[in-house]
N, C-alpha and C. Protein backbone atom coordinates (compact mmCIF):
# COMPACT_ATOMS: atom_id res chain seq x y z
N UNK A 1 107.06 163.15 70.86
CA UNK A 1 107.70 161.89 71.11
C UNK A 1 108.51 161.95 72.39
N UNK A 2 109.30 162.90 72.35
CA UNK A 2 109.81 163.38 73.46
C UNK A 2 109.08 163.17 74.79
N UNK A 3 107.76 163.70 74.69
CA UNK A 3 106.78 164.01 75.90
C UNK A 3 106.78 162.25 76.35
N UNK A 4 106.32 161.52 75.08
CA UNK A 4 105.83 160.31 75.52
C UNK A 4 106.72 159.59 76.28
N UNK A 5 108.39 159.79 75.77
CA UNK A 5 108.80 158.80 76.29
C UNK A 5 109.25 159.34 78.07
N UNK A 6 109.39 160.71 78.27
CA UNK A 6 109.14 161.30 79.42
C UNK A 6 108.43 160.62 80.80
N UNK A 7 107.07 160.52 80.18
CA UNK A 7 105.96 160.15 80.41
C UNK A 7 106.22 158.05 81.37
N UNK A 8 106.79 157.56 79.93
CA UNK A 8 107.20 156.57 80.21
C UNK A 8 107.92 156.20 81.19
N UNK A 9 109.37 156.96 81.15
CA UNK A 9 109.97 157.07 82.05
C UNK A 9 109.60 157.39 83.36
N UNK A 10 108.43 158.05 83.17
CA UNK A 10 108.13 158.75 84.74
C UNK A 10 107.34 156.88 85.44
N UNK A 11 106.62 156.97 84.50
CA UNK A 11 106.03 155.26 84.77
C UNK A 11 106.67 154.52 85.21
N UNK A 12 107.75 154.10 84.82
CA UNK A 12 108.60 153.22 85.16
C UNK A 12 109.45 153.32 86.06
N UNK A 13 109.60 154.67 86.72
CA UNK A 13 110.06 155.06 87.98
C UNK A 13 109.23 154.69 89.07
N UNK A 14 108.02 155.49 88.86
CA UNK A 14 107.18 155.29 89.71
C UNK A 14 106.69 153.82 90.07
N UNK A 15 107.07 153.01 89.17
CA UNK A 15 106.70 151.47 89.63
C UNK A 15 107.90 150.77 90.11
N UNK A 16 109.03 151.12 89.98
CA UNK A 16 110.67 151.09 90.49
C UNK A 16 109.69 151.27 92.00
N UNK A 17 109.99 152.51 92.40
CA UNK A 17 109.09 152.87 93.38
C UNK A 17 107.96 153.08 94.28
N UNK A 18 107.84 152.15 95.14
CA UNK A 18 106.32 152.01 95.20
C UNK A 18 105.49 153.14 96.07
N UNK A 19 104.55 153.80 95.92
CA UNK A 19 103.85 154.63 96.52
C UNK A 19 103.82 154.95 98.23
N UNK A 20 103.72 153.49 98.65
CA UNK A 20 103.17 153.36 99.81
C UNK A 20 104.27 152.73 100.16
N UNK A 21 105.36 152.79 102.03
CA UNK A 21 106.13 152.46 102.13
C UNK A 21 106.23 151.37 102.60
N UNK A 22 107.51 150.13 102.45
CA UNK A 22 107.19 149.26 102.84
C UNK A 22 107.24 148.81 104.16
N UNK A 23 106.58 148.15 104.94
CA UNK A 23 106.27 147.93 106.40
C UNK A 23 107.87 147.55 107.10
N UNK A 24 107.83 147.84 108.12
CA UNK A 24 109.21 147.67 108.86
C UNK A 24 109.23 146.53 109.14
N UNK A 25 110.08 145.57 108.67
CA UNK A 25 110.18 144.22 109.46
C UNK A 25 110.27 144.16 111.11
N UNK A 26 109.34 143.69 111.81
CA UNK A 26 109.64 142.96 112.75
C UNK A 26 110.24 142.27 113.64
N UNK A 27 111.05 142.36 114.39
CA UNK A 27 112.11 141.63 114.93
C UNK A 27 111.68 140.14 115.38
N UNK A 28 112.44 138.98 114.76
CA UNK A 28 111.92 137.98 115.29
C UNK A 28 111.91 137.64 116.71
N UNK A 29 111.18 137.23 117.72
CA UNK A 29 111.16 136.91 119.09
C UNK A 29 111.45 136.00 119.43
N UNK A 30 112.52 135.77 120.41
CA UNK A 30 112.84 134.11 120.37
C UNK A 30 112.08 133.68 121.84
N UNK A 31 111.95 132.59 121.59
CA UNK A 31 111.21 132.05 122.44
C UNK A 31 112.26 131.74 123.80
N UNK A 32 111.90 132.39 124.68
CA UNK A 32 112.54 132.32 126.30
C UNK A 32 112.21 131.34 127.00
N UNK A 33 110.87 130.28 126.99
CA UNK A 33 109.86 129.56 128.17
C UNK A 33 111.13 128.30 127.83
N UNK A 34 110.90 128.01 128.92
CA UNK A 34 111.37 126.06 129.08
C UNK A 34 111.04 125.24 127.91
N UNK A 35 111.53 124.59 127.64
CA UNK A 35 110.75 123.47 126.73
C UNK A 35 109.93 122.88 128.19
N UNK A 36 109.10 122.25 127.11
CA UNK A 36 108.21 121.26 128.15
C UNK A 36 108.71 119.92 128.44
N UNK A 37 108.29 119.38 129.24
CA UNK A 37 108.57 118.08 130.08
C UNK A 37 108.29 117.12 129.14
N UNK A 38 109.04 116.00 129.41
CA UNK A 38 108.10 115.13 127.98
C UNK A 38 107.54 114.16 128.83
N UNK A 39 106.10 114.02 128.65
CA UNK A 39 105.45 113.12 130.02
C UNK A 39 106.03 111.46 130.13
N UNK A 40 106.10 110.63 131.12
CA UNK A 40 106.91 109.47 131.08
C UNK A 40 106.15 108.11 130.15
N UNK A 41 104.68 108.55 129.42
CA UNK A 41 104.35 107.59 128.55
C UNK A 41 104.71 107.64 127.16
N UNK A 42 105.51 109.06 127.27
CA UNK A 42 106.32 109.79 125.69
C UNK A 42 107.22 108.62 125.56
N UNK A 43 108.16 108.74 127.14
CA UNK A 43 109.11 108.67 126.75
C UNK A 43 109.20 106.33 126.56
N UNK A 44 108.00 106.24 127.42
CA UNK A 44 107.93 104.83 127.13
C UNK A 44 107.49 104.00 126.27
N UNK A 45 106.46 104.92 125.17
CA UNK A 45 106.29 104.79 123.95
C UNK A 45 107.67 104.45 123.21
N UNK A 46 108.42 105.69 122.71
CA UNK A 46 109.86 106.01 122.47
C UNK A 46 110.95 104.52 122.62
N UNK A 47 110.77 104.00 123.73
CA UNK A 47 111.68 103.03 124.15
C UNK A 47 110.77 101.41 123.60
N UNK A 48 109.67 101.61 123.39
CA UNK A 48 108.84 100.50 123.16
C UNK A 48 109.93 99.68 122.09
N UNK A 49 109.63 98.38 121.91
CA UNK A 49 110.68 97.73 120.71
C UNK A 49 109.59 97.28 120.15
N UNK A 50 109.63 97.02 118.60
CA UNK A 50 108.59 96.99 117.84
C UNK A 50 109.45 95.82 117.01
N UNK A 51 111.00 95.72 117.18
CA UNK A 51 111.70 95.03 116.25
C UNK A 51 111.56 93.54 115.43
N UNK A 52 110.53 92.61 116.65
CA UNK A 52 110.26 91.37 116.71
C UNK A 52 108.79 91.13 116.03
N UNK A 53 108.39 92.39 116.14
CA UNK A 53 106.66 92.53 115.73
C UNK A 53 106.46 91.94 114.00
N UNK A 54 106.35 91.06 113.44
CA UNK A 54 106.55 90.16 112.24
C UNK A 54 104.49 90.74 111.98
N UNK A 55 103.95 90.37 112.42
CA UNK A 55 102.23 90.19 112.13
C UNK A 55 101.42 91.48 112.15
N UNK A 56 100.94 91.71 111.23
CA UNK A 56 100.21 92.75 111.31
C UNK A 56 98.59 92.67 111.49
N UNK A 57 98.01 93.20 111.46
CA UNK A 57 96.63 93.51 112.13
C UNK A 57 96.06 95.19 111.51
N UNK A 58 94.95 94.79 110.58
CA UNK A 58 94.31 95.97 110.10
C UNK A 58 93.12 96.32 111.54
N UNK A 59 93.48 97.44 111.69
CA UNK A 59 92.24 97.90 112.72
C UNK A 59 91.38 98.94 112.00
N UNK A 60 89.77 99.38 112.19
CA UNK A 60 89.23 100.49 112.08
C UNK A 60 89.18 101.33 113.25
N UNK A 61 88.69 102.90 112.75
CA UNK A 61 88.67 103.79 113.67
C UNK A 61 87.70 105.29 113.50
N UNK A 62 86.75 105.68 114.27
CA UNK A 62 86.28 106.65 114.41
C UNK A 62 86.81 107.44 113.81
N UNK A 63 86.22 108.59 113.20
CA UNK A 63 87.12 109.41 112.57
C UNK A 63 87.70 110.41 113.70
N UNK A 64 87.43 111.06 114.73
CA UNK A 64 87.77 111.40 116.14
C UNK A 64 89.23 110.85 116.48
N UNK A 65 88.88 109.81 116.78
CA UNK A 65 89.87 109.04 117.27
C UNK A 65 91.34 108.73 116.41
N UNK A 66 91.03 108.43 114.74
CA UNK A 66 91.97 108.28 113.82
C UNK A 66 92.38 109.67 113.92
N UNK A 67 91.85 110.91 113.96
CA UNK A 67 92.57 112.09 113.93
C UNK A 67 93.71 112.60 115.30
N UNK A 68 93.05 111.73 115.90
CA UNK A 68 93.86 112.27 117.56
C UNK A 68 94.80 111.43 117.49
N UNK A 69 95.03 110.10 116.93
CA UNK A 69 96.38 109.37 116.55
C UNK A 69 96.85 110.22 116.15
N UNK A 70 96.75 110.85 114.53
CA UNK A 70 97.83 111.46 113.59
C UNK A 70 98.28 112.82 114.25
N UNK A 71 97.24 113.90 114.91
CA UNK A 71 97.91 114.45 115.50
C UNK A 71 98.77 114.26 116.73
N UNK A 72 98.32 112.59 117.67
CA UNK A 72 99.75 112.42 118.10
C UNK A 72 101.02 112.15 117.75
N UNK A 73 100.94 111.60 116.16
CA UNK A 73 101.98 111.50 115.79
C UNK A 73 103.10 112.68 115.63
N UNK A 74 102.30 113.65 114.91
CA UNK A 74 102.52 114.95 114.65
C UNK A 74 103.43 115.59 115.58
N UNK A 75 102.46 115.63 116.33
CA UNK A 75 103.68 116.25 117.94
C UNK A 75 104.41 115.39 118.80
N UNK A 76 104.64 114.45 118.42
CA UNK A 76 105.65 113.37 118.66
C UNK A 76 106.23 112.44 118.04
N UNK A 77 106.30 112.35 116.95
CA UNK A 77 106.59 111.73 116.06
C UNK A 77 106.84 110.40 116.17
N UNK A 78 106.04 109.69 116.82
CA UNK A 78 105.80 108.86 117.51
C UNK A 78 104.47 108.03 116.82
N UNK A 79 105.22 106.75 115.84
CA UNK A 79 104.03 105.97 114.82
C UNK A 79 103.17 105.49 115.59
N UNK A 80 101.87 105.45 114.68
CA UNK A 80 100.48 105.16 115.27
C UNK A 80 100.69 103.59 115.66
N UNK A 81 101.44 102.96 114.69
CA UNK A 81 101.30 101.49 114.78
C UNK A 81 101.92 101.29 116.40
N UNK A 82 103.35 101.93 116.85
CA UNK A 82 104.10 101.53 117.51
C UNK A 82 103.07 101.89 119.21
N UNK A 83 102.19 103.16 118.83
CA UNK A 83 101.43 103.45 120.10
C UNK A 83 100.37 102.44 119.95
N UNK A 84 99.93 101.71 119.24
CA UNK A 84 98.59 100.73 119.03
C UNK A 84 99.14 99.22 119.76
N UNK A 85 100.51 98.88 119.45
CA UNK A 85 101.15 97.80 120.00
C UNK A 85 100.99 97.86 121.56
N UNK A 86 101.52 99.37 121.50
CA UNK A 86 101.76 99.47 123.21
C UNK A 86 100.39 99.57 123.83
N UNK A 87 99.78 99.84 123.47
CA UNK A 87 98.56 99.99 123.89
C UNK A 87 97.19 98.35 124.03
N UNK A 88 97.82 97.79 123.31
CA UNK A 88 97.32 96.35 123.06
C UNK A 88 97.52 95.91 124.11
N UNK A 89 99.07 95.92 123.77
CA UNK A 89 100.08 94.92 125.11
C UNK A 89 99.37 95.19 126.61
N UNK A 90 99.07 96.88 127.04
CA UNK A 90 99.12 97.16 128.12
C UNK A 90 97.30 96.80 128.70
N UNK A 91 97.03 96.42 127.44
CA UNK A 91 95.30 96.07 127.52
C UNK A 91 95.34 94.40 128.18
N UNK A 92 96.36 94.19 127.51
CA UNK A 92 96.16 92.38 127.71
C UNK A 92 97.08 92.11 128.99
N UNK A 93 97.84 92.71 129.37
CA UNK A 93 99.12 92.89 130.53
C UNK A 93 97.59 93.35 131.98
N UNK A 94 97.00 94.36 131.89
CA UNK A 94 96.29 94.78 132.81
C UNK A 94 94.96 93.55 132.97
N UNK A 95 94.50 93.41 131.78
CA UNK A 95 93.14 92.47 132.09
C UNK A 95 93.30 90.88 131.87
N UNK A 96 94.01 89.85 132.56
CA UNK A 96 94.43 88.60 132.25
C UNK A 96 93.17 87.68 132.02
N UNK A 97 91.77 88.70 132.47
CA UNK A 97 90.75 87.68 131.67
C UNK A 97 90.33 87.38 130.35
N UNK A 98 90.88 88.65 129.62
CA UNK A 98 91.10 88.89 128.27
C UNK A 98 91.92 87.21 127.78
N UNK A 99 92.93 87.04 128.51
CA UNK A 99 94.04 86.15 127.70
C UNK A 99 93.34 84.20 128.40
N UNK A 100 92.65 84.40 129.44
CA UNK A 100 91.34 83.00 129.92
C UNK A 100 90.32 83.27 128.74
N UNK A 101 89.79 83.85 128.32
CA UNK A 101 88.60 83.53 127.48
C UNK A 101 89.76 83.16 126.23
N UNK A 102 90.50 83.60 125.89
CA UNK A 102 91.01 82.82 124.52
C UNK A 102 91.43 82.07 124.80
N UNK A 103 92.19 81.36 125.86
CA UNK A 103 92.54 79.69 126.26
C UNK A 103 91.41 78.89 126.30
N UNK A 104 90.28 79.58 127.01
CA UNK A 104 89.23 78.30 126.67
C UNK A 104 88.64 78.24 125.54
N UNK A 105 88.84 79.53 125.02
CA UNK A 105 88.49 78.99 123.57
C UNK A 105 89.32 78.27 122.75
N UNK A 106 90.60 78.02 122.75
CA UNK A 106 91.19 76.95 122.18
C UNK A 106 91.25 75.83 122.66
N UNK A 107 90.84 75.66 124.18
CA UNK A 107 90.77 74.41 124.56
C UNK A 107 89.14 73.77 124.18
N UNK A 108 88.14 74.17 124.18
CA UNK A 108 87.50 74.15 123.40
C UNK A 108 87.32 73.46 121.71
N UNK A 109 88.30 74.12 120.80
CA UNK A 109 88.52 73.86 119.94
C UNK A 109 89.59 72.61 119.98
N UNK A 110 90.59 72.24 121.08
CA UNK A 110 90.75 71.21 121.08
C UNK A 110 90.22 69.83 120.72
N UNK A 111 88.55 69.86 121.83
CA UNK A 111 87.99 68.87 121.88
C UNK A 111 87.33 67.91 120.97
């Protein structure tokens, strides 16, 4: 009985103790580089006002494309909706023939 509980004991040391030693922690490395620049459509996204925006609009999307939103969001935390606004705006701001074909189409529908 003696032997066994010996025995036991030795067991239970030996698992106290593990065989193989444990790895040396690592020193964490801190990161030295610059932060990066934040490019000036970050930062004009960022400033966009969305506050007045009342109407919404379901859009579809490539699956490509829906993924490259969320990971912009991701690294900028910067909502898809608020970059889709800006991006509208700057569609209809650049091409003013965009905003003539829908006047004649309501004048049109006037008649």
């Amino acid at each position: 009985m003696n032997q066994i509980k010996t025995l036991a004991d030795q067991l239970r040391d030996k698992m106290a103790k593990p065989d193989t030693p444990l790895p040396e922690e690592k020193p964490v490395k801190k990161r030295t580089a610059k932060p990066e620049a934040i490019p000036p459509i970050v930062e004009q996204l960022r400033a966009y006002d969305l506050s007045d925006h009342k109407n919404a609009v379901h859009a579809r999307f490539d699956g490509a494309t829906a993924q490259t939103l969320h990971h912009f969001k991701m690294a900028t935390g910067i909502e898809v909706t608020r970059l889709i606004c800006y991006a509208v705006r700057q569609l209809l701001e650049q091409n003013p023939e965009i905003k003539s074909i829908v006047k004649q189409y309501i004048q049109k529908l006037e008649l």
